[in-house]
C-alpha atoms as a PDB file:
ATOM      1  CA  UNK A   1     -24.211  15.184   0.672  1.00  0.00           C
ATOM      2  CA  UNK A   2     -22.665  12.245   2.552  1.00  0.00           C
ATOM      3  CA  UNK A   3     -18.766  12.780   2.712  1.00  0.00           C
ATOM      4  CA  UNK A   4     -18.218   9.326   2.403  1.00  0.00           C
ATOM      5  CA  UNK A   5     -19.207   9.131  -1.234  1.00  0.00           C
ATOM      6  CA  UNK A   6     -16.088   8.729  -3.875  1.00  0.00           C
ATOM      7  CA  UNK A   7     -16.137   9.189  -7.416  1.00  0.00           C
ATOM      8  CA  UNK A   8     -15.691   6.027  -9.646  1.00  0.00           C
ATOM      9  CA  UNK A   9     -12.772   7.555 -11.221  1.00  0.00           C
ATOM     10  CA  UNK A  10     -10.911   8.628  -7.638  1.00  0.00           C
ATOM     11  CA  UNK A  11     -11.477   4.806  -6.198  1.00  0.00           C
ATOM     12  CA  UNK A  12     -10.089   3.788  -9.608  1.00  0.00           C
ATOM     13  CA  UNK A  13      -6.574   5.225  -8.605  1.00  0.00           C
ATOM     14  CA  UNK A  14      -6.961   4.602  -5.142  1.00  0.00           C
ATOM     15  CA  UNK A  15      -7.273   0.814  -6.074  1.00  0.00           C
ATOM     16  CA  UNK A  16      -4.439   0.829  -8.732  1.00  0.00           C
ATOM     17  CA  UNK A  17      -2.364   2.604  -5.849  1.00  0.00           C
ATOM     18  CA  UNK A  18      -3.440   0.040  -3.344  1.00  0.00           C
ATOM     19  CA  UNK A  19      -2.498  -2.712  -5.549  1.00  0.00           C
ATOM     20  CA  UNK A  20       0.791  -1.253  -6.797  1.00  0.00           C
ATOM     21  CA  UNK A  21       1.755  -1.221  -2.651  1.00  0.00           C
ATOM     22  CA  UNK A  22       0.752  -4.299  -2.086  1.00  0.00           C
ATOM     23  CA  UNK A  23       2.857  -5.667  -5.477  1.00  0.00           C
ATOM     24  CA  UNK A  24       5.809  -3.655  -4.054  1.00  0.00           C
ATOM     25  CA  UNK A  25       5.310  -5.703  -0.516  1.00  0.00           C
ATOM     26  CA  UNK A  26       5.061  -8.967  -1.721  1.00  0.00           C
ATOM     27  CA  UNK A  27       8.295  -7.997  -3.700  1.00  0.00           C
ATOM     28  CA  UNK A  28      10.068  -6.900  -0.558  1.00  0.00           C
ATOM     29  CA  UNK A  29       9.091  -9.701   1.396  1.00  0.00           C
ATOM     30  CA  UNK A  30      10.605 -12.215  -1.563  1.00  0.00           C
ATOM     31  CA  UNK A  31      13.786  -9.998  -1.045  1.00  0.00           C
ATOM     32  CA  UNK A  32      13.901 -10.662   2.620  1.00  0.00           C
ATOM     33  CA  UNK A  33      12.942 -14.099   2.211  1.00  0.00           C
ATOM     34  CA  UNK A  34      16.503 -14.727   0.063  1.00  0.00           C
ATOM     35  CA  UNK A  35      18.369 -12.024   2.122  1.00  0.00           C
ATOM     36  CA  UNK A  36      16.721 -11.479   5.893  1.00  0.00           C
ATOM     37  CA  UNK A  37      19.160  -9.221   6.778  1.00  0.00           C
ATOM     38  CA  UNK A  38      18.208  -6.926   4.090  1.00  0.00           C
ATOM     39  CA  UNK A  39      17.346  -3.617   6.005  1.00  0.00           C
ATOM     40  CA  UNK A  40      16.083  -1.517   3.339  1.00  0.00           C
ATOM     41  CA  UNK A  41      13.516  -4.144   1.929  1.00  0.00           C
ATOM     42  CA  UNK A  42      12.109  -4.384   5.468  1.00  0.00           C
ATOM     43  CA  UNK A  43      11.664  -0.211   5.996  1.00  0.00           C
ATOM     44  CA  UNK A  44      10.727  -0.368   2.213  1.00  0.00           C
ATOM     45  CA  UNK A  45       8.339  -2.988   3.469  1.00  0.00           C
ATOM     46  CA  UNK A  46       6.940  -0.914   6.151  1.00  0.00           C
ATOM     47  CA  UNK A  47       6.563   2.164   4.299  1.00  0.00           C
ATOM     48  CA  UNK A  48       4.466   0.100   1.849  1.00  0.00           C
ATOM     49  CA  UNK A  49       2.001  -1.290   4.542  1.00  0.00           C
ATOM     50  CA  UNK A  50       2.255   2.812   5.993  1.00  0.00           C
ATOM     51  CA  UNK A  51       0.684   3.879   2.600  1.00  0.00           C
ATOM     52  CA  UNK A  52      -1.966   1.370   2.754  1.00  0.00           C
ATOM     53  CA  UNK A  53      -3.119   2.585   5.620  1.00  0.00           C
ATOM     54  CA  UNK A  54      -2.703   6.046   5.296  1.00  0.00           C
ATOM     55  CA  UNK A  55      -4.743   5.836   2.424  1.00  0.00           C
ATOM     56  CA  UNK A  56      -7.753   3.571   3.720  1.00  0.00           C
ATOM     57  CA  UNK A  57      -7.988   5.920   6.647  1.00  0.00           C
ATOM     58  CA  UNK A  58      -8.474   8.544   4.328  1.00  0.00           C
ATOM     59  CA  UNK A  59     -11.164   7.123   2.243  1.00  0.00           C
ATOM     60  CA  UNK A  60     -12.772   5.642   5.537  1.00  0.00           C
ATOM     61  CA  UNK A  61     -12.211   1.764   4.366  1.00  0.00           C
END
């Protein structure tokens, strides 16, 4: 069986989880916009975008 293959119900939350990040970045990066010097919207930014990734690498997207 191929590895690669995920459940309907698994990419489900992975998508809901990829979406709530990316809600939470766009968020941040309105924060920063008003405030740039904002410091914990930009590591709360990055941690965001670190999730995303984390997460496509391990569902191989």
């Amino acid at each position: 069986m191929d590895e690669r293959i995920i459940d309907k119900e698994l990419m489900d939350e992975i998508i809901g989880e990829f979406r709530e990040n990316i809600e939470n970045a766009i968020r941040y990066i309105l924060l920063l916009e008003k405030n740039p010097e904002d410091t914990e919207s930009v590591h709360a930014l990055f941690r965001n975008f670190h999730t995303v990734k984390i997460h496509a690498h391990r569902t191989w997207l």
